[in-house]
PDB file of N, CA and C in Angstrom:
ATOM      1  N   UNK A   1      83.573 106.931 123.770  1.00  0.00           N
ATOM      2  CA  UNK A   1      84.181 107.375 122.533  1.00  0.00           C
ATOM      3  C   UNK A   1      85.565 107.932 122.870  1.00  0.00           C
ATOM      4  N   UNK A   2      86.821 107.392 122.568  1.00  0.00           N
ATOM      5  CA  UNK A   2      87.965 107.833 122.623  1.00  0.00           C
ATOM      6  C   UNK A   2      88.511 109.162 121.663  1.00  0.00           C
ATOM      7  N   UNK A   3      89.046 109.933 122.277  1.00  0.00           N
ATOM      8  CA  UNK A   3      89.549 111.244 121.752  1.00  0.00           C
ATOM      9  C   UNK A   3      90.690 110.868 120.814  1.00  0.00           C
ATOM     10  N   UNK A   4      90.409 111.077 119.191  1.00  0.00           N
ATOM     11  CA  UNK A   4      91.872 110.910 118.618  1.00  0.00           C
ATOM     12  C   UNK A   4      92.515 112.696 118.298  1.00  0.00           C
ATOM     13  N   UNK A   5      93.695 112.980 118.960  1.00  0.00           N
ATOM     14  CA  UNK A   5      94.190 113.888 118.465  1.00  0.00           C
ATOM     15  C   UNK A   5      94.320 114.163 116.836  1.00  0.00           C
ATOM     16  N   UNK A   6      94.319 115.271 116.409  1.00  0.00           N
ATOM     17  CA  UNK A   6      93.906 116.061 114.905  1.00  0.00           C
ATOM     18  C   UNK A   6      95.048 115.877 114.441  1.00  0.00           C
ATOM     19  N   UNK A   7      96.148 115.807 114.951  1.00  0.00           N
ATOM     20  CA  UNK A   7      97.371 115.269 114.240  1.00  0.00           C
ATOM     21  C   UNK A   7      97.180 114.132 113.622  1.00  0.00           C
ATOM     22  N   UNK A   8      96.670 112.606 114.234  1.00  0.00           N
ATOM     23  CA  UNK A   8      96.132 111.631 113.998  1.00  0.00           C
ATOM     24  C   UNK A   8      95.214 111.589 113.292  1.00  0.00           C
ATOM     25  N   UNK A   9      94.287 112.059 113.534  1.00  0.00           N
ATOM     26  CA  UNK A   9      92.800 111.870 112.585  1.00  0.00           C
ATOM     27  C   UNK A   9      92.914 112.688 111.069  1.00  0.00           C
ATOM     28  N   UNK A  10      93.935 113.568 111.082  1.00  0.00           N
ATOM     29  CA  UNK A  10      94.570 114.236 109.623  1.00  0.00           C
ATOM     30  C   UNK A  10      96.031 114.564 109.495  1.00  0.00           C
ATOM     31  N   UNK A  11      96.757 113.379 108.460  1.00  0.00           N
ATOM     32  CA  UNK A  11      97.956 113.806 108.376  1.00  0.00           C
ATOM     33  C   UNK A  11      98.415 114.462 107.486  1.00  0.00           C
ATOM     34  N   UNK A  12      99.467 114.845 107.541  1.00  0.00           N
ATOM     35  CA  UNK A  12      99.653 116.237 106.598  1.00  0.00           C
ATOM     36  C   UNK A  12     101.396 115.947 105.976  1.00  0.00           C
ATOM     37  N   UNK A  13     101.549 116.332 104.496  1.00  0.00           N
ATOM     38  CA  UNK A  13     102.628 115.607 104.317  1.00  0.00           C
ATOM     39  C   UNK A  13     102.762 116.746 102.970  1.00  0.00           C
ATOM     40  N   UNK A  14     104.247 117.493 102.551  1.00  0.00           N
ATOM     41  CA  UNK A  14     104.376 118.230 101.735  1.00  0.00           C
ATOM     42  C   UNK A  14     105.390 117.110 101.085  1.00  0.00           C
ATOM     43  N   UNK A  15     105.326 117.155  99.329  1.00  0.00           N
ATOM     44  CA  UNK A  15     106.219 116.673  98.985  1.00  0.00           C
ATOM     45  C   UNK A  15     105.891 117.198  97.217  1.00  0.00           C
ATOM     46  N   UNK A  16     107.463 117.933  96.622  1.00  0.00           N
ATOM     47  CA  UNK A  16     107.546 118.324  95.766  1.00  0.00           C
ATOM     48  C   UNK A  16     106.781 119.247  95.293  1.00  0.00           C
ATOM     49  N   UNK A  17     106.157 120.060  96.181  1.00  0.00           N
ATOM     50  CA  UNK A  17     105.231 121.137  96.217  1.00  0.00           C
ATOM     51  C   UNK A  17     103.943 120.923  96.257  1.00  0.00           C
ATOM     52  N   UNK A  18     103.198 119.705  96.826  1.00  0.00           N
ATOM     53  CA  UNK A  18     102.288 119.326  97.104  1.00  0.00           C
ATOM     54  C   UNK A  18     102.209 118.611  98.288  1.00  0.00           C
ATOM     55  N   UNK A  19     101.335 119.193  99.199  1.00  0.00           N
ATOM     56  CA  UNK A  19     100.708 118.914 100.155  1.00  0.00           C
ATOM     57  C   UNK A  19      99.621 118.070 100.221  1.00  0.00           C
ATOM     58  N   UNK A  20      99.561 116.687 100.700  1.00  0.00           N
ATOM     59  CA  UNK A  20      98.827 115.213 101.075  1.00  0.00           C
ATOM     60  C   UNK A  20      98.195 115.847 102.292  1.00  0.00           C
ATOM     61  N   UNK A  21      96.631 115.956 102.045  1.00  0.00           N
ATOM     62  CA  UNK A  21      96.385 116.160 103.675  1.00  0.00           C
ATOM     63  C   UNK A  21      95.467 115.042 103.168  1.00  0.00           C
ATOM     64  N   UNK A  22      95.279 114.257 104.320  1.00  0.00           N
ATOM     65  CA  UNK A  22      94.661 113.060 104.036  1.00  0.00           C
ATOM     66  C   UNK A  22      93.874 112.870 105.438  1.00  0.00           C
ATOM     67  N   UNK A  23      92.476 112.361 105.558  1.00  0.00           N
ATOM     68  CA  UNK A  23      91.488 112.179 106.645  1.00  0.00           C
ATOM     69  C   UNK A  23      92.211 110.473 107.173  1.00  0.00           C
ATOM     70  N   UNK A  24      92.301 110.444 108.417  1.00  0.00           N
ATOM     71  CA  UNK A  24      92.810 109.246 108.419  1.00  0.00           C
ATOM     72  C   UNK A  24      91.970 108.478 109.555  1.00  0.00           C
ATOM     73  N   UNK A  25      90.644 108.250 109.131  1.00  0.00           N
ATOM     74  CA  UNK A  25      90.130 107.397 110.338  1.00  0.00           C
ATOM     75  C   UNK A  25      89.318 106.354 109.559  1.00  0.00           C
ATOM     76  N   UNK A  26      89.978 105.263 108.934  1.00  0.00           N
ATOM     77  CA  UNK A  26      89.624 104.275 108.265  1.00  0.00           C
ATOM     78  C   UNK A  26      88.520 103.213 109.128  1.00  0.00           C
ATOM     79  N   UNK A  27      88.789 102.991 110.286  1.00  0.00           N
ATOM     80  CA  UNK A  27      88.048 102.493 111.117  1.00  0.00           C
ATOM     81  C   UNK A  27      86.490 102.247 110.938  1.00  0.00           C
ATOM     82  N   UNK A  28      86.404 104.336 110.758  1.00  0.00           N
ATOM     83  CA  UNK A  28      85.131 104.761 110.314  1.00  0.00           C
ATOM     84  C   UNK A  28      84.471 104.900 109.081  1.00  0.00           C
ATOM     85  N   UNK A  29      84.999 104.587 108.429  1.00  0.00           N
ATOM     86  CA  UNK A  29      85.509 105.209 107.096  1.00  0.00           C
ATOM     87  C   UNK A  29      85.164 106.758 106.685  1.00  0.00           C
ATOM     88  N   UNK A  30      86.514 107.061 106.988  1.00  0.00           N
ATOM     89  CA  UNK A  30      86.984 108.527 107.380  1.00  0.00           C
ATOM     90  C   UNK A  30      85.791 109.448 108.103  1.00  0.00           C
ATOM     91  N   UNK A  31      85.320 109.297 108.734  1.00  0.00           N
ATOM     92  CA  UNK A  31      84.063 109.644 109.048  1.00  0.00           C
ATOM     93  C   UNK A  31      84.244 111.357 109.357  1.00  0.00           C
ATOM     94  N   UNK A  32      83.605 112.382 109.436  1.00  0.00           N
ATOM     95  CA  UNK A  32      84.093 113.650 109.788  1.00  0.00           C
ATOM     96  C   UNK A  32      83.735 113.934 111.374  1.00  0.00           C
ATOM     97  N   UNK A  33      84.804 113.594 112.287  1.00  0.00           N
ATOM     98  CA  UNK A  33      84.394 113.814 114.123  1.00  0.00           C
ATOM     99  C   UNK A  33      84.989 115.234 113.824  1.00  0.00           C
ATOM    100  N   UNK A  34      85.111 115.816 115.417  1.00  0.00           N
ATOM    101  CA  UNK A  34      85.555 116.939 115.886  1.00  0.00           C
ATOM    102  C   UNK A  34      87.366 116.763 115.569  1.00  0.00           C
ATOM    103  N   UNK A  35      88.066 115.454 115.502  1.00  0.00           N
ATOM    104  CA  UNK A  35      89.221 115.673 115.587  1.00  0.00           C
ATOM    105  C   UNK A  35      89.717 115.749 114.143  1.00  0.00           C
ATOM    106  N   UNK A  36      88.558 115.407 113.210  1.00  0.00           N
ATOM    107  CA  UNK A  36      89.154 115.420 111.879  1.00  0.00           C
ATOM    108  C   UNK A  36      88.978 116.982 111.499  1.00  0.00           C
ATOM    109  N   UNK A  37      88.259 117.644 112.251  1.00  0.00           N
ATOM    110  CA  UNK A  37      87.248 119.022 111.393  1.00  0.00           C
ATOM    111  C   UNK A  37      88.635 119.756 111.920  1.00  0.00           C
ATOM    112  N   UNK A  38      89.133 119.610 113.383  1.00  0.00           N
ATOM    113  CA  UNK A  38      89.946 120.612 113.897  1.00  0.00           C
ATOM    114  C   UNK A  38      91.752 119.744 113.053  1.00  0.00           C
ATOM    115  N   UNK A  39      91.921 119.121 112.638  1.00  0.00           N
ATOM    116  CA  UNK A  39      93.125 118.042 111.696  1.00  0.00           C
ATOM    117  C   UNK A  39      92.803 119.495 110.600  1.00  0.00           C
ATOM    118  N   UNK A  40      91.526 119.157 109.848  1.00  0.00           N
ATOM    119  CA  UNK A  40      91.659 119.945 108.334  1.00  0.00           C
ATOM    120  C   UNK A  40      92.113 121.644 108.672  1.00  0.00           C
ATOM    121  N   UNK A  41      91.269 122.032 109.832  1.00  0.00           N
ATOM    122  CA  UNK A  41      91.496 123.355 109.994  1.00  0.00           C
ATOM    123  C   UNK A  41      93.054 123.899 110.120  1.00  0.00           C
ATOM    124  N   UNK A  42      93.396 123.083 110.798  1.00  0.00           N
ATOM    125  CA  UNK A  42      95.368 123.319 110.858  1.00  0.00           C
ATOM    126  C   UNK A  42      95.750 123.263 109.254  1.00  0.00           C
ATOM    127  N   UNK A  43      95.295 121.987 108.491  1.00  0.00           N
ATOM    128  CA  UNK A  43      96.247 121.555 107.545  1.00  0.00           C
ATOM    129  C   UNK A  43      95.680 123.001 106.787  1.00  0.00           C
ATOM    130  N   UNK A  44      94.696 123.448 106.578  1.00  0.00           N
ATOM    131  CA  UNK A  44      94.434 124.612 105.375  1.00  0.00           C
ATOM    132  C   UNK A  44      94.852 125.791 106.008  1.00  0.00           C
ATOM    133  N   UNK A  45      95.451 126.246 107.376  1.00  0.00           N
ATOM    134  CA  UNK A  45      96.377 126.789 108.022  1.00  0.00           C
ATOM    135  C   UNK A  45      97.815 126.878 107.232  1.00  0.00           C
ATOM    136  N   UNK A  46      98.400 125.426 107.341  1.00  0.00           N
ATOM    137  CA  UNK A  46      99.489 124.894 106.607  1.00  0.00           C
ATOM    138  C   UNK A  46      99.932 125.430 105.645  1.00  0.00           C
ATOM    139  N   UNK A  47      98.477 124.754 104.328  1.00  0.00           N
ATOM    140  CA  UNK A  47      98.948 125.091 103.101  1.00  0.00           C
ATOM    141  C   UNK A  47      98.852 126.907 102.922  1.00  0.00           C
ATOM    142  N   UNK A  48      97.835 127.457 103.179  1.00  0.00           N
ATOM    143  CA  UNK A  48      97.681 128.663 103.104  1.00  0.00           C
ATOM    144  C   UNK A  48      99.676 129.465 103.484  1.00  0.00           C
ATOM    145  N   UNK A  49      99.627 129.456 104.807  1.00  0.00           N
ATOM    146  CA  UNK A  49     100.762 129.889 105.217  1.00  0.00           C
ATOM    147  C   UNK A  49     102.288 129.205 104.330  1.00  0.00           C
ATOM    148  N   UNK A  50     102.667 128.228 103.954  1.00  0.00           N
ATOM    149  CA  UNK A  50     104.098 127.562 103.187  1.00  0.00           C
ATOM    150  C   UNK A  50     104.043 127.908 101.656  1.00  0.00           C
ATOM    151  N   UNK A  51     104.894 128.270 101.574  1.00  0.00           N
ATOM    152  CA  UNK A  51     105.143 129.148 100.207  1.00  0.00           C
ATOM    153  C   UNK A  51     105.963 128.128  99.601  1.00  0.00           C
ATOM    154  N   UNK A  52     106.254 127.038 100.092  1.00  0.00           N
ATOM    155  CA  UNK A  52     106.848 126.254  99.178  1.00  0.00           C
ATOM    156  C   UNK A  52     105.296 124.959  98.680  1.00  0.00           C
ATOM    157  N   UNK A  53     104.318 125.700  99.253  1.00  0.00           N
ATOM    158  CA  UNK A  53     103.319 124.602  98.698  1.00  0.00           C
ATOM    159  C   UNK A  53     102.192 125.135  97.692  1.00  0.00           C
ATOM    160  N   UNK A  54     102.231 124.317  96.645  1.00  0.00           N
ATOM    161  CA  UNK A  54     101.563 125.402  95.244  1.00  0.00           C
ATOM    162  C   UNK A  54     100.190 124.246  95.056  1.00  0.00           C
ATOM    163  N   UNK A  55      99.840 123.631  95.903  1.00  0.00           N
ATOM    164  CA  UNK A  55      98.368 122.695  95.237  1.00  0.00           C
ATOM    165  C   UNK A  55      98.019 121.597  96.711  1.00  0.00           C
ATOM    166  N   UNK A  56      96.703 121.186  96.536  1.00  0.00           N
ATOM    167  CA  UNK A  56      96.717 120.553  98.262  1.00  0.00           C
ATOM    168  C   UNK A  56      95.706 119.425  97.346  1.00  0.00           C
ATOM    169  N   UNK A  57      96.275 117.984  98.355  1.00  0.00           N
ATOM    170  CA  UNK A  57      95.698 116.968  97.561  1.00  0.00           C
ATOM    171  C   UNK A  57      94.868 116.778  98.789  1.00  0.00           C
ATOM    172  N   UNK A  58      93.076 116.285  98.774  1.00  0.00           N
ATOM    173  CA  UNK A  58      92.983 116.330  99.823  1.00  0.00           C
ATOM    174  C   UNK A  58      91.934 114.703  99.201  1.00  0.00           C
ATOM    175  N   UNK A  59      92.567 113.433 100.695  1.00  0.00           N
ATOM    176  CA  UNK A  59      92.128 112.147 100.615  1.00  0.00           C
ATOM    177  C   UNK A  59      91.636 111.357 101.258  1.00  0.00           C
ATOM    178  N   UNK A  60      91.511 110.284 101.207  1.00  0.00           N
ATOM    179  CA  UNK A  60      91.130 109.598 102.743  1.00  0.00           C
ATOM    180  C   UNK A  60      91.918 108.179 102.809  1.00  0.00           C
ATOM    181  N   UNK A  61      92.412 107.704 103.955  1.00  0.00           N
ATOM    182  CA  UNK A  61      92.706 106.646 104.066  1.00  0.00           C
ATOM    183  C   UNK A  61      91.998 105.827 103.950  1.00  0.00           C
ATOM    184  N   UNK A  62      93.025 104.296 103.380  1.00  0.00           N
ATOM    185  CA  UNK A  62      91.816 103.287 102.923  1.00  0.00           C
ATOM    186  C   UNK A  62      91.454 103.253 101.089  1.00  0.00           C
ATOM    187  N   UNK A  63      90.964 102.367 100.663  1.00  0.00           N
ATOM    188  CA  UNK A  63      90.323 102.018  99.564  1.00  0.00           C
ATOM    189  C   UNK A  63      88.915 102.006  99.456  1.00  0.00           C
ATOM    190  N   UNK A  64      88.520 101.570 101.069  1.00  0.00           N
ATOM    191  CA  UNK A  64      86.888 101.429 100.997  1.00  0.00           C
ATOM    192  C   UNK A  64      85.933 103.104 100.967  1.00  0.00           C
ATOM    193  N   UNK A  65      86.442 104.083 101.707  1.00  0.00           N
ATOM    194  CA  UNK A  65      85.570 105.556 101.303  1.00  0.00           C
ATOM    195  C   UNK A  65      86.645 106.361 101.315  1.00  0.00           C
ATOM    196  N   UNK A  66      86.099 107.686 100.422  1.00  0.00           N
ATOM    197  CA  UNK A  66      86.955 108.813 100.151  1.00  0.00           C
ATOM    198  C   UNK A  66      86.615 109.598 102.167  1.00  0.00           C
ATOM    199  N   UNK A  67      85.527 109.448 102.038  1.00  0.00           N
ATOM    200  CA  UNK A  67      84.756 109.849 103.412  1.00  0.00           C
ATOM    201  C   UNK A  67      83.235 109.630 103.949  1.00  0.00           C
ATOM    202  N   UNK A  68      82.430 109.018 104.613  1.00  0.00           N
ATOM    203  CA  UNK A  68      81.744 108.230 104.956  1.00  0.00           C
ATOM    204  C   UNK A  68      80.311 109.532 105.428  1.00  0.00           C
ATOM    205  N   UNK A  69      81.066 111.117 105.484  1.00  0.00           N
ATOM    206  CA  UNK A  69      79.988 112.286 105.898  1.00  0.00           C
ATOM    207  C   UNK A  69      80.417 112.408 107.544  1.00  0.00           C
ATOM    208  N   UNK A  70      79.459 112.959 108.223  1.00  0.00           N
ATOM    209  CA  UNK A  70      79.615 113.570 109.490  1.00  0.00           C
ATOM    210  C   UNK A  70      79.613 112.540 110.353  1.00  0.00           C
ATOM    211  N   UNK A  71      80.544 112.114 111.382  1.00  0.00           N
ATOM    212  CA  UNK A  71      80.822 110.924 112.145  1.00  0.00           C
ATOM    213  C   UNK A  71      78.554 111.486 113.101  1.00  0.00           C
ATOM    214  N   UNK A  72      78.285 110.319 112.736  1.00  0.00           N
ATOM    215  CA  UNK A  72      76.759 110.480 113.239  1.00  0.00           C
ATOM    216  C   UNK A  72      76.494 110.070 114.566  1.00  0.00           C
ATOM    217  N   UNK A  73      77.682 108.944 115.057  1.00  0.00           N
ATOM    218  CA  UNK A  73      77.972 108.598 116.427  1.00  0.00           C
ATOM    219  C   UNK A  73      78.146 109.664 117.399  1.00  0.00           C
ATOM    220  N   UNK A  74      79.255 110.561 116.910  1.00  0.00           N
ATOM    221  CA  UNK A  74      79.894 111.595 117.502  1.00  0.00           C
ATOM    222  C   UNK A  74      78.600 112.812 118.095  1.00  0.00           C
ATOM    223  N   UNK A  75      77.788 113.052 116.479  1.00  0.00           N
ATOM    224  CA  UNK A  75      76.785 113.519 117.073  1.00  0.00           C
ATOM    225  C   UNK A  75      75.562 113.024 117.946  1.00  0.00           C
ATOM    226  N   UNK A  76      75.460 112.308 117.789  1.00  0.00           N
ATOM    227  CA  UNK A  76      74.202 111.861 118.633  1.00  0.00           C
ATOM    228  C   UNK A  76      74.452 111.984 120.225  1.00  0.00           C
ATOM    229  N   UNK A  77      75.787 111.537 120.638  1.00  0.00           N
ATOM    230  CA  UNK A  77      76.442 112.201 121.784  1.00  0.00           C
ATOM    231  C   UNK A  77      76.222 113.302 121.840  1.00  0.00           C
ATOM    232  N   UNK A  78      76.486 114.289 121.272  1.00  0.00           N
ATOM    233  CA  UNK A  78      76.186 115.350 121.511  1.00  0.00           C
ATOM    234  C   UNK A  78      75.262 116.475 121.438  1.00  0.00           C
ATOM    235  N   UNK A  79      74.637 115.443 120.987  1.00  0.00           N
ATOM    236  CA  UNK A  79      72.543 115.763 120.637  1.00  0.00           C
ATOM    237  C   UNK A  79      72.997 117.127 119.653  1.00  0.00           C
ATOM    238  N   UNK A  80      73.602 116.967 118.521  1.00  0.00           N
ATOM    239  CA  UNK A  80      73.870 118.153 117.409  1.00  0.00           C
ATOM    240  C   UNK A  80      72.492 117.395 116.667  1.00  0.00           C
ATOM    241  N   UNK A  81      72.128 118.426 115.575  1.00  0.00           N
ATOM    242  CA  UNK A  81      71.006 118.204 114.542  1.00  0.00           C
ATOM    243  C   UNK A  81      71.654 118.931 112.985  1.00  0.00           C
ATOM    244  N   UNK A  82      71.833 118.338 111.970  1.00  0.00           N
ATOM    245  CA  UNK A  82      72.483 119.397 110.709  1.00  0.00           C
ATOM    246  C   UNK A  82      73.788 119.193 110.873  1.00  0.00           C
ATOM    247  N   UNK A  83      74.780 120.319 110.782  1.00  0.00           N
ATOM    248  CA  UNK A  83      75.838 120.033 110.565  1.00  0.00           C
ATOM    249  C   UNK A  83      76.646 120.406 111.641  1.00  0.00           C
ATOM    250  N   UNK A  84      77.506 119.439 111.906  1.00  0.00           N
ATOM    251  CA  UNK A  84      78.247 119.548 113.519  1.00  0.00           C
ATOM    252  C   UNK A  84      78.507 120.996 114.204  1.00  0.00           C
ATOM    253  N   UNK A  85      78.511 121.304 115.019  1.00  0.00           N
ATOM    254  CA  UNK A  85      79.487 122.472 115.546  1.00  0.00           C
ATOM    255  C   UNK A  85      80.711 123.063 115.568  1.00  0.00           C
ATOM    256  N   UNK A  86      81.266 122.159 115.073  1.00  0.00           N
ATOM    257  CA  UNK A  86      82.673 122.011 114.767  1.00  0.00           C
ATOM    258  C   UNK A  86      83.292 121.554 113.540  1.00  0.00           C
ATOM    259  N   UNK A  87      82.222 122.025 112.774  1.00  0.00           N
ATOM    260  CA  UNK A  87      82.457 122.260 110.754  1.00  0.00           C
ATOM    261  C   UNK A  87      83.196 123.046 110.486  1.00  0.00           C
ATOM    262  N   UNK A  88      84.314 122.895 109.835  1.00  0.00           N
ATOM    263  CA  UNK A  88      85.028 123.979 108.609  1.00  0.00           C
ATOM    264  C   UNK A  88      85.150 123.681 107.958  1.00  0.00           C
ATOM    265  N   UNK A  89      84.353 122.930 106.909  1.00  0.00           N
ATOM    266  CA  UNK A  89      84.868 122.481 105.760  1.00  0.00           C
ATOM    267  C   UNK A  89      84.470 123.753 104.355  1.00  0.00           C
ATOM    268  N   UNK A  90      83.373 124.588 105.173  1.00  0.00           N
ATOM    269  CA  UNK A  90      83.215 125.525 104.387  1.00  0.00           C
ATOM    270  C   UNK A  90      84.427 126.363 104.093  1.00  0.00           C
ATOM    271  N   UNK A  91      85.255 126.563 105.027  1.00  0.00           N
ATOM    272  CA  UNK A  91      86.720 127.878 104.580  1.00  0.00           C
ATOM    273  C   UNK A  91      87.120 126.787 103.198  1.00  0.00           C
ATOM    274  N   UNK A  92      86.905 125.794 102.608  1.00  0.00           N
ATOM    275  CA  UNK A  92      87.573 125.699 101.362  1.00  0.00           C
ATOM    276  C   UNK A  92      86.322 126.825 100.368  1.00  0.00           C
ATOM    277  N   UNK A  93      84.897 126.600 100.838  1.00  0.00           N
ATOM    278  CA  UNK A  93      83.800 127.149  99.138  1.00  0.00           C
ATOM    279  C   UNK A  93      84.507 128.625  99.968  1.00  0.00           C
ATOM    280  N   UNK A  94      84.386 129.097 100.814  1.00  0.00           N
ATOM    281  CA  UNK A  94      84.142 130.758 101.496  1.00  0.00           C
ATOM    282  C   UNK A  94      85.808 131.537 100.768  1.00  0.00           C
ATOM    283  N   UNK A  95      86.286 130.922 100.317  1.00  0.00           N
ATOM    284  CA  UNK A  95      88.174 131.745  99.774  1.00  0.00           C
ATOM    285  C   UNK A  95      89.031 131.661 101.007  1.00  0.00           C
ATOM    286  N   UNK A  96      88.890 130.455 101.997  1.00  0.00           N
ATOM    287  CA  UNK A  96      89.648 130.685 103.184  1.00  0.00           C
ATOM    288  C   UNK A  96      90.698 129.905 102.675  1.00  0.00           C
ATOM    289  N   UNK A  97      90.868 128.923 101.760  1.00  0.00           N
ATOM    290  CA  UNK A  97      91.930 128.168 100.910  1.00  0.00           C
ATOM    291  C   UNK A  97      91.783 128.995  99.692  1.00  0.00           C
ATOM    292  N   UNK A  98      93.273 129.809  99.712  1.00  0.00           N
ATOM    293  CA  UNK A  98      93.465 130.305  98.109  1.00  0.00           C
ATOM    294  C   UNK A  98      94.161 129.256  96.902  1.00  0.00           C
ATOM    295  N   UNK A  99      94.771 128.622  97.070  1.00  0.00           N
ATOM    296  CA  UNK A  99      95.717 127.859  96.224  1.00  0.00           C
ATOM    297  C   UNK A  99      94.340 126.753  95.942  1.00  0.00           C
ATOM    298  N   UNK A 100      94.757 126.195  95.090  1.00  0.00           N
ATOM    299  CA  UNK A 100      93.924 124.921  94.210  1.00  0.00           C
ATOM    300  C   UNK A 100      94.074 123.839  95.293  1.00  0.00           C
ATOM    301  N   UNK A 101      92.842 122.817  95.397  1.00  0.00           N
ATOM    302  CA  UNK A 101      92.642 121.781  96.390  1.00  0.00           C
ATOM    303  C   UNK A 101      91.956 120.645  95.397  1.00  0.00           C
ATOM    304  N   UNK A 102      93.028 119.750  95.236  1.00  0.00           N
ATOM    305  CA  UNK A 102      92.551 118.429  94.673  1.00  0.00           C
ATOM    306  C   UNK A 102      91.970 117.593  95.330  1.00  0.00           C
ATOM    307  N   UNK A 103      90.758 117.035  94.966  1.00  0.00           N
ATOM    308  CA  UNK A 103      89.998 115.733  95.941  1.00  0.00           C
ATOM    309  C   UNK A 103      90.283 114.709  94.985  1.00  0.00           C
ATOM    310  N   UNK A 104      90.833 113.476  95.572  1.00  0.00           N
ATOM    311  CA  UNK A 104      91.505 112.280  95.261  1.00  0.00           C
ATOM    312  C   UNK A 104      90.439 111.229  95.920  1.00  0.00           C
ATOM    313  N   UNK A 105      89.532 111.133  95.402  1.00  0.00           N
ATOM    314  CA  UNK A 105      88.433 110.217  96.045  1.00  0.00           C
ATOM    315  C   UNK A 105      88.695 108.842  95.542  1.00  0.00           C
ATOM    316  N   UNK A 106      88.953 108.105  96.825  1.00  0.00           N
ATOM    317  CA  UNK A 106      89.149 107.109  96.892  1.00  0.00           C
ATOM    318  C   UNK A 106      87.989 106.356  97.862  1.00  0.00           C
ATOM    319  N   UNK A 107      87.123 105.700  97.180  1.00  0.00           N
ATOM    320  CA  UNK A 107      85.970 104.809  97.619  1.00  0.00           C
ATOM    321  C   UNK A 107      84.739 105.929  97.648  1.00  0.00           C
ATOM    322  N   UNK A 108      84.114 105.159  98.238  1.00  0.00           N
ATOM    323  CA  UNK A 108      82.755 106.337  98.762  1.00  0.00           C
ATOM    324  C   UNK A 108      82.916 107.726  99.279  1.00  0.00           C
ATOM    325  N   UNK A 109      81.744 108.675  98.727  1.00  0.00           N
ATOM    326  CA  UNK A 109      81.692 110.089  99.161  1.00  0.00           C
ATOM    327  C   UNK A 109      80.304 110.423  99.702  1.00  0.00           C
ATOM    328  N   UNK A 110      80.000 110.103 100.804  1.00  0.00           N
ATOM    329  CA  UNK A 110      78.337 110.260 101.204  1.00  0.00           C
ATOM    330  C   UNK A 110      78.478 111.561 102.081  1.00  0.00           C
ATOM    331  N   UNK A 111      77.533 112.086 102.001  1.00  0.00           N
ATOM    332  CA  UNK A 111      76.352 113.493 102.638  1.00  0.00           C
ATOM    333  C   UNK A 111      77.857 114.385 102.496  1.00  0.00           C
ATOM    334  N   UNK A 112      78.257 114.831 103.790  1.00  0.00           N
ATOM    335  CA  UNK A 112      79.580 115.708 104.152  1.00  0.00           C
ATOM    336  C   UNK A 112      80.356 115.678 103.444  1.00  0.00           C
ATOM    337  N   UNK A 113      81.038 114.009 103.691  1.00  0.00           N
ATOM    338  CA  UNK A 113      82.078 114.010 102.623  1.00  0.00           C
ATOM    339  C   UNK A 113      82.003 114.356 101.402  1.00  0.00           C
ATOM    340  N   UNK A 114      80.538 114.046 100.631  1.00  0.00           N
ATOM    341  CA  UNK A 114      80.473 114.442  99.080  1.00  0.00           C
ATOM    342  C   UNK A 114      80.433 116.067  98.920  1.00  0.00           C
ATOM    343  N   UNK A 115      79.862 116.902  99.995  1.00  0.00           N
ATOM    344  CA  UNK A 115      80.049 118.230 100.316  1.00  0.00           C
ATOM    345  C   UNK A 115      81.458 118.903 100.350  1.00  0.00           C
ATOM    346  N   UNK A 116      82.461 118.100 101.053  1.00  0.00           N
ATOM    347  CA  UNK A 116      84.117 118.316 100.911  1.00  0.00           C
ATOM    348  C   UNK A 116      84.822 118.280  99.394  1.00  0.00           C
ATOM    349  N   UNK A 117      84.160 117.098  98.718  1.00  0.00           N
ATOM    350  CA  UNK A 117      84.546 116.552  97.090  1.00  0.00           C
ATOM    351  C   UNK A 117      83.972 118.284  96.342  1.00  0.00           C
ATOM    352  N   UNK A 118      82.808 118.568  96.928  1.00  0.00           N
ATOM    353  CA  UNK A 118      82.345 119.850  95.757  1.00  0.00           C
ATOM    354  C   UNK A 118      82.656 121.222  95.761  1.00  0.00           C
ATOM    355  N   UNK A 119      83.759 121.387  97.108  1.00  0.00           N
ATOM    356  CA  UNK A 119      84.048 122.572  97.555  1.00  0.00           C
ATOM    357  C   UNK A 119      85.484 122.713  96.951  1.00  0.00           C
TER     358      UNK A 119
END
């Protein structure tokens, strides 16, 4: 299993006061690994901290899923059970994102990913 850096696996893009953070591992269809969980954790870093950013669109690359849930490959390597070790998708339900977070679902939203869509 090749390591994609979190820069890669989530890009992050401000424009006109909105922030594109977008899951970008189409391959998988967007699947949630360790490099996407530690990608989102920066980008809600991002938006939190830039005062020129008032709303966060959050998407997935691709047409075919918005996000595909917890990369299951990733875990089984790592004999995890439930939800990875390396989850944050909760700091959006917990108030760790204050500003408004749009989900732009594009294709499928299964297990995780549909968990990301409700937070």
């Amino acid at each position: 299993m090749a390591d994609q850096p979190a820069a890669d696996a989530v890009l992050f893009e401000v424009r006109d006061g909105v922030a594109w953070v977008t899951i970008n591992r189409p391959e998988a269809r967007n699947a949630i690994n360790q490099a996407v969980s530690e990608g989102l954790a920066e980008a809600w870093d991002r938006v939190e901290s830039d005062d020129d950013v008032a709303v966060a669109v959050l998407t997935g690359t691709g047409e075919a899923a918005f996000s595909a849930g917890a990369d299951l490959k990733e875990m089984a390597v790592r004999d995890e059970r439930g939800l990875p070790s390396h989850y944050v998708g909760g700091r959006l339900a917990d108030g760790g994102v204050t500003k408004p977070v749009i989900a732009a679902v594009n294709g499928v939203a299964y297990a995780f990913g549909f968990n990301l869509v409700m937070q």
